[in-house]
PDB file of N, CA and C in Angstrom:
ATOM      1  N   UNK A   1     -21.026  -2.450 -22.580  1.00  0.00           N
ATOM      2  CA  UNK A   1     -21.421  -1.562 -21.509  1.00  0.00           C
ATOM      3  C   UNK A   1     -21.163  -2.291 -20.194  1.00  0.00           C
ATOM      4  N   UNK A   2     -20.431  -1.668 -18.935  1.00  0.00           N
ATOM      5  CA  UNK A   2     -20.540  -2.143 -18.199  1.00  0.00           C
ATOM      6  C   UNK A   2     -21.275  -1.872 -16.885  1.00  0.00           C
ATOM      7  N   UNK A   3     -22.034  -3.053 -16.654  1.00  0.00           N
ATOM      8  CA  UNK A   3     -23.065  -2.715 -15.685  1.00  0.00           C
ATOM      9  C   UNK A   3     -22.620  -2.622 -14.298  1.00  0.00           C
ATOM     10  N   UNK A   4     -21.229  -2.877 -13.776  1.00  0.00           N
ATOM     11  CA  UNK A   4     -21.082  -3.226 -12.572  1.00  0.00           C
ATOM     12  C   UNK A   4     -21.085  -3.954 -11.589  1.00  0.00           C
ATOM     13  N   UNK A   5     -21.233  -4.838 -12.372  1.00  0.00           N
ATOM     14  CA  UNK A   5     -21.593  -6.434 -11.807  1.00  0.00           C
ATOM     15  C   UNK A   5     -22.992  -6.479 -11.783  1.00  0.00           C
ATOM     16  N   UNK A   6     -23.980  -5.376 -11.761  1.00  0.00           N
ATOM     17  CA  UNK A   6     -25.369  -5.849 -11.918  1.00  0.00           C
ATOM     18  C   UNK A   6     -26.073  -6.477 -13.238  1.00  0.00           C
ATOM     19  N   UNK A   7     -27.092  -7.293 -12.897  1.00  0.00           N
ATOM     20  CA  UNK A   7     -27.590  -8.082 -14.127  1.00  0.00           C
ATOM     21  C   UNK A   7     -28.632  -6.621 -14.781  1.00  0.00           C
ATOM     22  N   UNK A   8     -29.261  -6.955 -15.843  1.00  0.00           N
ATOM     23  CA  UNK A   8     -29.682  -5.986 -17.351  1.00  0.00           C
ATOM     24  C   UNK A   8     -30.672  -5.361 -15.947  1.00  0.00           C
ATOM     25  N   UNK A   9     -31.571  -6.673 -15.244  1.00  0.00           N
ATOM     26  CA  UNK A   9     -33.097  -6.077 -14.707  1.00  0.00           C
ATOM     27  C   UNK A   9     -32.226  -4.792 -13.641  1.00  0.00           C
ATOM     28  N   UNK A  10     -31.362  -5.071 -12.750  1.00  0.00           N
ATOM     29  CA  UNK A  10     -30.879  -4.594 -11.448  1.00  0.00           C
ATOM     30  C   UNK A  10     -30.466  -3.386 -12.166  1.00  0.00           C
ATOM     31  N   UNK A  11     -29.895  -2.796 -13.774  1.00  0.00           N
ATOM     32  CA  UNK A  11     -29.097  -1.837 -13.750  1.00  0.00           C
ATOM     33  C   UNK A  11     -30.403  -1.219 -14.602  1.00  0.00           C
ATOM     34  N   UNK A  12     -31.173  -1.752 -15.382  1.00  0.00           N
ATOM     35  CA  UNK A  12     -32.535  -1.145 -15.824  1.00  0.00           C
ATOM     36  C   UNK A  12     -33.338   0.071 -14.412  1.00  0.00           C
ATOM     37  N   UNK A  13     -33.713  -0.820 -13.047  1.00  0.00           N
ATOM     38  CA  UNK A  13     -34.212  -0.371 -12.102  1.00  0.00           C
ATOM     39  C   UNK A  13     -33.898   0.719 -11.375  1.00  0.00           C
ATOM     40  N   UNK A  14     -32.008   0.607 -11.395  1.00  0.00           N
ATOM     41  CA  UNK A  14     -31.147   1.466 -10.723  1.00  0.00           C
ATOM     42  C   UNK A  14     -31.264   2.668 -11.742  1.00  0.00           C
ATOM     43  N   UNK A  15     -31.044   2.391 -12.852  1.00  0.00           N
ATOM     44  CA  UNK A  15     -30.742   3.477 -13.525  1.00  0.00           C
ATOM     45  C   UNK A  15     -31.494   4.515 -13.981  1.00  0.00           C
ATOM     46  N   UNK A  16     -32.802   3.326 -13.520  1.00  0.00           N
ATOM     47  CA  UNK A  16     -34.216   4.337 -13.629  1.00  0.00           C
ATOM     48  C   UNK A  16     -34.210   5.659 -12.389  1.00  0.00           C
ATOM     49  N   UNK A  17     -34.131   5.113 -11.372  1.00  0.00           N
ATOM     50  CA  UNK A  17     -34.427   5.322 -10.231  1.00  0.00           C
ATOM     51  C   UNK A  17     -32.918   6.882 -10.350  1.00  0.00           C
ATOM     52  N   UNK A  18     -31.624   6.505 -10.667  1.00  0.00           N
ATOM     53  CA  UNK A  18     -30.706   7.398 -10.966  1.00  0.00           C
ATOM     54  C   UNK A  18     -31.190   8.678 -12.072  1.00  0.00           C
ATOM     55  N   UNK A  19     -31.534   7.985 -13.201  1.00  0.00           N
ATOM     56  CA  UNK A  19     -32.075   8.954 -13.876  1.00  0.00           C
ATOM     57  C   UNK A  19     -33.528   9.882 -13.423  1.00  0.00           C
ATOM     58  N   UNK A  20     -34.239   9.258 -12.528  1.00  0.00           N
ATOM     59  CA  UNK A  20     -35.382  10.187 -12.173  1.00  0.00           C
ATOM     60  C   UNK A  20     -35.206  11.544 -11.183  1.00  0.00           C
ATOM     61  N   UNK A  21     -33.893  10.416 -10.203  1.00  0.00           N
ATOM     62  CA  UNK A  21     -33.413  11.576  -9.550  1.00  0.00           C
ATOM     63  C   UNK A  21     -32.684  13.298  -9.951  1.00  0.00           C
ATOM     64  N   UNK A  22     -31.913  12.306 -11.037  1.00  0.00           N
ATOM     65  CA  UNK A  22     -31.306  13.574 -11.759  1.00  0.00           C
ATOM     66  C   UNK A  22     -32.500  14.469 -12.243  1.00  0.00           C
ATOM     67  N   UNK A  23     -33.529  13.965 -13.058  1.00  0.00           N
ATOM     68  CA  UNK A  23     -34.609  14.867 -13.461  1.00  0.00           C
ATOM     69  C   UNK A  23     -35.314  15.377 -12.262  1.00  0.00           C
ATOM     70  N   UNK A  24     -35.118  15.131 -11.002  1.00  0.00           N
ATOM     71  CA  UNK A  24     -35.793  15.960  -9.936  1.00  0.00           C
ATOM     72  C   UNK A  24     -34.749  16.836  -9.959  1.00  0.00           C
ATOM     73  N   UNK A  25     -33.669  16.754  -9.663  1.00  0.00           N
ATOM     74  CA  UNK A  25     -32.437  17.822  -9.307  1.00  0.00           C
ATOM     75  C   UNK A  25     -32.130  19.089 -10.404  1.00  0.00           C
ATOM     76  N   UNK A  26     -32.769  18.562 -11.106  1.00  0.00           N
ATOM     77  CA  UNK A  26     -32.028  19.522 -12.506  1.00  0.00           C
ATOM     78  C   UNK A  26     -33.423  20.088 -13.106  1.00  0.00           C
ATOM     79  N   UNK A  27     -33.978  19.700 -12.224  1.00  0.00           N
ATOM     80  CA  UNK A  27     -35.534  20.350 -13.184  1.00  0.00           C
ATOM     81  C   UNK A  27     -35.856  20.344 -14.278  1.00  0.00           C
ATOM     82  N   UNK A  28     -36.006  19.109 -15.524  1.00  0.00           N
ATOM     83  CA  UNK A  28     -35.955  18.585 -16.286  1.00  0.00           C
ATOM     84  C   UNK A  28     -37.403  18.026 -16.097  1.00  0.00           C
ATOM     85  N   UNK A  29     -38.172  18.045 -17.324  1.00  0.00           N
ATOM     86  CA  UNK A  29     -39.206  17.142 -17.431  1.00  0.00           C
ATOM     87  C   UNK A  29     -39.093  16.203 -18.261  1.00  0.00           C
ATOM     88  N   UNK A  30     -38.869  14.676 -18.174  1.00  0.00           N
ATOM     89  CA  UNK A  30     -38.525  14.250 -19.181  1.00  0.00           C
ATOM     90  C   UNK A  30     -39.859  12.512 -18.592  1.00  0.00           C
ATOM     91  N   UNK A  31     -39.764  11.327 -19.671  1.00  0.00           N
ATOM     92  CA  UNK A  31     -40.465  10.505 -19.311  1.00  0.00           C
ATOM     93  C   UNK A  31     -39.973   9.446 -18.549  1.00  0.00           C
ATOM     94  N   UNK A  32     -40.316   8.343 -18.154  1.00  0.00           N
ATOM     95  CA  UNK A  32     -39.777   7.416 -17.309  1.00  0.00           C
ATOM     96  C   UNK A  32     -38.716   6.591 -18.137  1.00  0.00           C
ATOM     97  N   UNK A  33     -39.109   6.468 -19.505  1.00  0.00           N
ATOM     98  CA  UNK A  33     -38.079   6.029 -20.483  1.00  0.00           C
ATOM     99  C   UNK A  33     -37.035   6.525 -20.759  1.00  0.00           C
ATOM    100  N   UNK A  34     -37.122   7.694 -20.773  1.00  0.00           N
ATOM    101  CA  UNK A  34     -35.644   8.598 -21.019  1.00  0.00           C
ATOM    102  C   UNK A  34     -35.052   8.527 -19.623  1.00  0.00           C
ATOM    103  N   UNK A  35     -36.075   8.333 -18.399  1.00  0.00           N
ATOM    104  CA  UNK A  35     -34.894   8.662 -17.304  1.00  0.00           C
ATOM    105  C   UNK A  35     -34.634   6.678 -17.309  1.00  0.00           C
ATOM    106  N   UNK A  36     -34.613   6.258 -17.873  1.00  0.00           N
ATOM    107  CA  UNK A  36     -33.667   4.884 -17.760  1.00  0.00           C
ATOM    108  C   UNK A  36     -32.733   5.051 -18.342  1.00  0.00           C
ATOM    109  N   UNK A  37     -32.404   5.684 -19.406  1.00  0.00           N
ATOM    110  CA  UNK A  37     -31.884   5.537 -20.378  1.00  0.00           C
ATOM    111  C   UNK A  37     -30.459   6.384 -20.155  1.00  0.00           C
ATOM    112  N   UNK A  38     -31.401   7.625 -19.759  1.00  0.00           N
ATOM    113  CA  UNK A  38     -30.022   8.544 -19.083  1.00  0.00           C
ATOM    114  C   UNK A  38     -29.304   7.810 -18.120  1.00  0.00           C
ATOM    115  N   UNK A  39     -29.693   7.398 -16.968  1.00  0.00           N
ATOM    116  CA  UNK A  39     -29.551   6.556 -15.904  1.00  0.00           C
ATOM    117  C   UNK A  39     -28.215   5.343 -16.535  1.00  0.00           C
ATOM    118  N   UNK A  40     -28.154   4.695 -17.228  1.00  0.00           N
ATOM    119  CA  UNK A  40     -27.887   3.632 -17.939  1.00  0.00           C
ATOM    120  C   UNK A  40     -26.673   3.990 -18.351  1.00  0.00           C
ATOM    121  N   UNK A  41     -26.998   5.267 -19.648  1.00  0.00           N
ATOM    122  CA  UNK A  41     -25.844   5.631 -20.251  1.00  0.00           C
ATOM    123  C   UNK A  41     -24.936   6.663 -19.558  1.00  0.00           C
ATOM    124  N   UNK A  42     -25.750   7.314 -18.482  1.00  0.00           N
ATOM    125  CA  UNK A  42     -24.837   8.054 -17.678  1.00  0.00           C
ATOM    126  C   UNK A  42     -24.020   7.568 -16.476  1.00  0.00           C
ATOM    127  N   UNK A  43     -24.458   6.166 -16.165  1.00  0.00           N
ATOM    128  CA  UNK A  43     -23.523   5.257 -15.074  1.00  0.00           C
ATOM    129  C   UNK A  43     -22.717   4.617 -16.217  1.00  0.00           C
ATOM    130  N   UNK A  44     -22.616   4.266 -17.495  1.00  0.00           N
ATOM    131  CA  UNK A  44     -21.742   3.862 -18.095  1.00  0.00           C
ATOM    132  C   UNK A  44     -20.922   4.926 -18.649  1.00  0.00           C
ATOM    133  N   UNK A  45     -21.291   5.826 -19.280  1.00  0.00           N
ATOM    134  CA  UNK A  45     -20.341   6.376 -19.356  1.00  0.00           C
ATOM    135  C   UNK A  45     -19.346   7.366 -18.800  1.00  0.00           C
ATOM    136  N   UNK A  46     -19.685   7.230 -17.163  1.00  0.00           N
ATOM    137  CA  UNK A  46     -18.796   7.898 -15.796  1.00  0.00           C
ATOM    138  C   UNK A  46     -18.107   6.870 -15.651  1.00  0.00           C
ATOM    139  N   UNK A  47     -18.299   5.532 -16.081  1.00  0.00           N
ATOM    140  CA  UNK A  47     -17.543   4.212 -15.098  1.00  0.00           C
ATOM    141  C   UNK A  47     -16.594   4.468 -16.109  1.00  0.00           C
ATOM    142  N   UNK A  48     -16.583   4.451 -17.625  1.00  0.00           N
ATOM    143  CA  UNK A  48     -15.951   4.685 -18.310  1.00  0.00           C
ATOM    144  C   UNK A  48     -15.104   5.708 -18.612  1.00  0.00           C
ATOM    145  N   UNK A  49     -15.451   6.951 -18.108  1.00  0.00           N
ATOM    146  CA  UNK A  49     -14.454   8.316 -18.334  1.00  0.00           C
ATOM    147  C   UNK A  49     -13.490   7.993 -16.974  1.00  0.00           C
ATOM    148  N   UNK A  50     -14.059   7.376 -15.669  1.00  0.00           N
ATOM    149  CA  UNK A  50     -13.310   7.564 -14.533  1.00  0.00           C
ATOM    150  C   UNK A  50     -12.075   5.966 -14.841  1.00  0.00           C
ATOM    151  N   UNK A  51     -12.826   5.433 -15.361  1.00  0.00           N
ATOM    152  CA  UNK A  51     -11.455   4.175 -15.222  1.00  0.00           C
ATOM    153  C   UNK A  51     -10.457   4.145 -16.242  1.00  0.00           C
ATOM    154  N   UNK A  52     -10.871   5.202 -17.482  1.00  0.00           N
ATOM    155  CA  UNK A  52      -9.883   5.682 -18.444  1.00  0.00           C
ATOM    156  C   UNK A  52      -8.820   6.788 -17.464  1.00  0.00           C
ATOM    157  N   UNK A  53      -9.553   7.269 -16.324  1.00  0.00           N
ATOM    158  CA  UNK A  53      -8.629   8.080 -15.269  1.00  0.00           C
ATOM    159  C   UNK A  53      -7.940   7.440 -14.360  1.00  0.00           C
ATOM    160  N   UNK A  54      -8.371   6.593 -14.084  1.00  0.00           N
ATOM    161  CA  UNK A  54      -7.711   5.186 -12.897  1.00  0.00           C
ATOM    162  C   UNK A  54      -8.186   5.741 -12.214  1.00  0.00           C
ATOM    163  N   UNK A  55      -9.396   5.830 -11.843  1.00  0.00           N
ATOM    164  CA  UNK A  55     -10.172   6.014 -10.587  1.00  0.00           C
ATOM    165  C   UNK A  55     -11.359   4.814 -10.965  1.00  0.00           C
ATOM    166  N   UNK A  56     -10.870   3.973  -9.532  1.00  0.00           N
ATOM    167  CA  UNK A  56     -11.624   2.773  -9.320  1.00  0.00           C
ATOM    168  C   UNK A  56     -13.140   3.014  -8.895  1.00  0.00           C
ATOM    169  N   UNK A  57     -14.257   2.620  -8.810  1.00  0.00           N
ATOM    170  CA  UNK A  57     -16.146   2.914  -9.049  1.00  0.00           C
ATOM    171  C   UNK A  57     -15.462   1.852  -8.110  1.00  0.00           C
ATOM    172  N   UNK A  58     -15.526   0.318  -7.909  1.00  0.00           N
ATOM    173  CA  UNK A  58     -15.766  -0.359  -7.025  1.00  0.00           C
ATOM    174  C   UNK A  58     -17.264  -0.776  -7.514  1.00  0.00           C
ATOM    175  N   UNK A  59     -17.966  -1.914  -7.126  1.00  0.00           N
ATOM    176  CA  UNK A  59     -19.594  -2.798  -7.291  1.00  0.00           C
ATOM    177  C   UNK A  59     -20.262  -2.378  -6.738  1.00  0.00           C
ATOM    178  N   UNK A  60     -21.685  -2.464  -6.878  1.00  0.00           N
ATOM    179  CA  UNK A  60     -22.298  -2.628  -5.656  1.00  0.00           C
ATOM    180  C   UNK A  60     -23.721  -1.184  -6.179  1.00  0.00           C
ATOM    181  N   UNK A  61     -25.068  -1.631  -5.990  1.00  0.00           N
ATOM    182  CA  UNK A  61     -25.826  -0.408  -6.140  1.00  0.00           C
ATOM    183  C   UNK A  61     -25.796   0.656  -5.809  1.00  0.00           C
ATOM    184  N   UNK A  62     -25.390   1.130  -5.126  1.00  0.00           N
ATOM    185  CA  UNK A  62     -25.228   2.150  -4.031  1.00  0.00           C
ATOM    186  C   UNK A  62     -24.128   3.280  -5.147  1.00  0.00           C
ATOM    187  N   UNK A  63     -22.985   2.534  -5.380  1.00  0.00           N
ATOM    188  CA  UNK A  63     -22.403   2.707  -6.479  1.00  0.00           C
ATOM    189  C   UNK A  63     -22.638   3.111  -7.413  1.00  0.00           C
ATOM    190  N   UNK A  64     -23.549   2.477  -8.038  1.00  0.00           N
ATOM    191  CA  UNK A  64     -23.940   2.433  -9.528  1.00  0.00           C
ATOM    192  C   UNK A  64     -25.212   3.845  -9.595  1.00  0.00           C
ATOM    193  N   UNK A  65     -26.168   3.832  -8.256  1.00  0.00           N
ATOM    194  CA  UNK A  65     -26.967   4.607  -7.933  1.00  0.00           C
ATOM    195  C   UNK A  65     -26.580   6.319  -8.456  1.00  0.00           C
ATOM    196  N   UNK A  66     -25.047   6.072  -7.395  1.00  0.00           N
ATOM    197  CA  UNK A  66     -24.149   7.515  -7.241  1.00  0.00           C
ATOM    198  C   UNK A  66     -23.864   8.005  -8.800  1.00  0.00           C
ATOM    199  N   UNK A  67     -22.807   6.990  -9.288  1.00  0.00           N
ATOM    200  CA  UNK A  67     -22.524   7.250 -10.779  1.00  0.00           C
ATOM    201  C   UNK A  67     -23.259   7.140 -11.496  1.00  0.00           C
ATOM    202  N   UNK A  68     -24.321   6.838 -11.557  1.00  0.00           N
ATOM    203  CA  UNK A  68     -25.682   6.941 -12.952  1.00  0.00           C
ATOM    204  C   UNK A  68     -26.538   8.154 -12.608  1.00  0.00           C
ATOM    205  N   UNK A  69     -26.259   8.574 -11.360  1.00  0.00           N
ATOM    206  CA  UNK A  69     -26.988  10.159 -11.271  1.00  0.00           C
ATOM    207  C   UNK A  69     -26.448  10.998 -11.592  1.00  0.00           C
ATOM    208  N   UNK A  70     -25.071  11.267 -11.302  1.00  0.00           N
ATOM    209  CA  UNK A  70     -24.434  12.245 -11.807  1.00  0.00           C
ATOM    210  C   UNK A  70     -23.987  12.396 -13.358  1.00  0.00           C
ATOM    211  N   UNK A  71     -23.208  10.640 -13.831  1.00  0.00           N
ATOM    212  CA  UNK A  71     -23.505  10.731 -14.871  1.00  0.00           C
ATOM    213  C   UNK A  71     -24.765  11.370 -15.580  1.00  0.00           C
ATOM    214  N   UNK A  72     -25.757  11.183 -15.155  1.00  0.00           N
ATOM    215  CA  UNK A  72     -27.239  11.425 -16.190  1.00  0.00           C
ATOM    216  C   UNK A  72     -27.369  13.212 -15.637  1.00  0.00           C
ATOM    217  N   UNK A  73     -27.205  13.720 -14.969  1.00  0.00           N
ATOM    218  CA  UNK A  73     -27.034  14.768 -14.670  1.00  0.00           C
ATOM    219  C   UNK A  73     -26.003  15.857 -15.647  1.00  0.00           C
ATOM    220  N   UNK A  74     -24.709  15.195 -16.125  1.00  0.00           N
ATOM    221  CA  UNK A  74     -24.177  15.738 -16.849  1.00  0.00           C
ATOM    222  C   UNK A  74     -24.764  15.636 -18.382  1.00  0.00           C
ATOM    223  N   UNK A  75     -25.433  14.021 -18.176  1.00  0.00           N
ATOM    224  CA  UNK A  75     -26.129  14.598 -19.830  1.00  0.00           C
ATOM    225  C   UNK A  75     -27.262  15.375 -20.074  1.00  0.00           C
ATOM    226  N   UNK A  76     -27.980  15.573 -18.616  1.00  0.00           N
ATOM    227  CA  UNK A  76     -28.846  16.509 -19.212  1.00  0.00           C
ATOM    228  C   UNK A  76     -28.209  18.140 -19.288  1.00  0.00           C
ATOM    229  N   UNK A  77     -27.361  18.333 -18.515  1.00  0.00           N
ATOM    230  CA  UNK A  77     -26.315  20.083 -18.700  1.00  0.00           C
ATOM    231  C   UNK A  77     -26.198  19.716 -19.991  1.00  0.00           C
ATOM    232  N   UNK A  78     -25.445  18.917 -20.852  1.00  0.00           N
ATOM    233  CA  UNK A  78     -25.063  18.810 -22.040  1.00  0.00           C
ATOM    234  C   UNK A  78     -26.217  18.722 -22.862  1.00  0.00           C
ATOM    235  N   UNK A  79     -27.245  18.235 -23.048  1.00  0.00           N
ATOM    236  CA  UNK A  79     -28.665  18.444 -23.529  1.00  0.00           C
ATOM    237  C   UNK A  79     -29.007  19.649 -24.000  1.00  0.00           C
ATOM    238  N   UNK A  80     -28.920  20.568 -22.460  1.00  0.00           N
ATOM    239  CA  UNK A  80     -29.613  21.825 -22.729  1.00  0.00           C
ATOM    240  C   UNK A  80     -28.315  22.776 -23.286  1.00  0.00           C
ATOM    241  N   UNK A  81     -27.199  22.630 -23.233  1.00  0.00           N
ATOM    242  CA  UNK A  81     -26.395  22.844 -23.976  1.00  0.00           C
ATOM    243  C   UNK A  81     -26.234  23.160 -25.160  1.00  0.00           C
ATOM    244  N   UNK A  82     -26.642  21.931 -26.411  1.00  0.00           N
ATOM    245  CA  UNK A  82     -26.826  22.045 -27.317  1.00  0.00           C
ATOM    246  C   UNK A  82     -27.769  22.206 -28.021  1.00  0.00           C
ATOM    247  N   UNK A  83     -28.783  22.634 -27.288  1.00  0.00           N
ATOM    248  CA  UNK A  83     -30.288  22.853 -27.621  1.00  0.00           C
ATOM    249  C   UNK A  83     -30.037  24.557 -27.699  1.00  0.00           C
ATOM    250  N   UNK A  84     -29.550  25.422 -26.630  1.00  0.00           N
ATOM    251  CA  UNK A  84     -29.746  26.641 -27.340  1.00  0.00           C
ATOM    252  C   UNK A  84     -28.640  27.218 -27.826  1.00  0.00           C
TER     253      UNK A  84
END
């Protein structure tokens, strides 16, 4: 997984903070654990769909902030997706 140059604690915090946002935006109730988690796997796996595109993310929180929200944003559309 790549964190972006951030260490486990910095992309744990960010990704929290990414994933909570997404659960404000999307109106999602979910717990503080899941929004790390989304957070986490949804900045990894945007860094990952976009650099399989050659579109460069670049370092830096701010960064990681952007792409772990939206990432986690798309997994929760996809969530409720396959739920009904």
């Amino acid at each position: 997984m790549d964190l972006n140059g951030m260490g486990l604690l910095g992309a744990i915090i960010v990704g929290g903070l990414a994933g909570w946002l997404a659960e404000q935006f999307m109106k999602s109730n979910m717990g503080i654990l899941m929004n790390i988690v989304l957070g986490i796997i949804g900045a990894a796996a945007l860094n990952f769909l976009l650099s399989v595109l050659g579109i460069y993310t670049g370092t830096g929180i701010l960064i990681y902030l952007i792409v772990g929200f939206i990432g986690a944003c798309i997994l929760i559309a996809i969530g409720r997706a396959v739920r009904r």
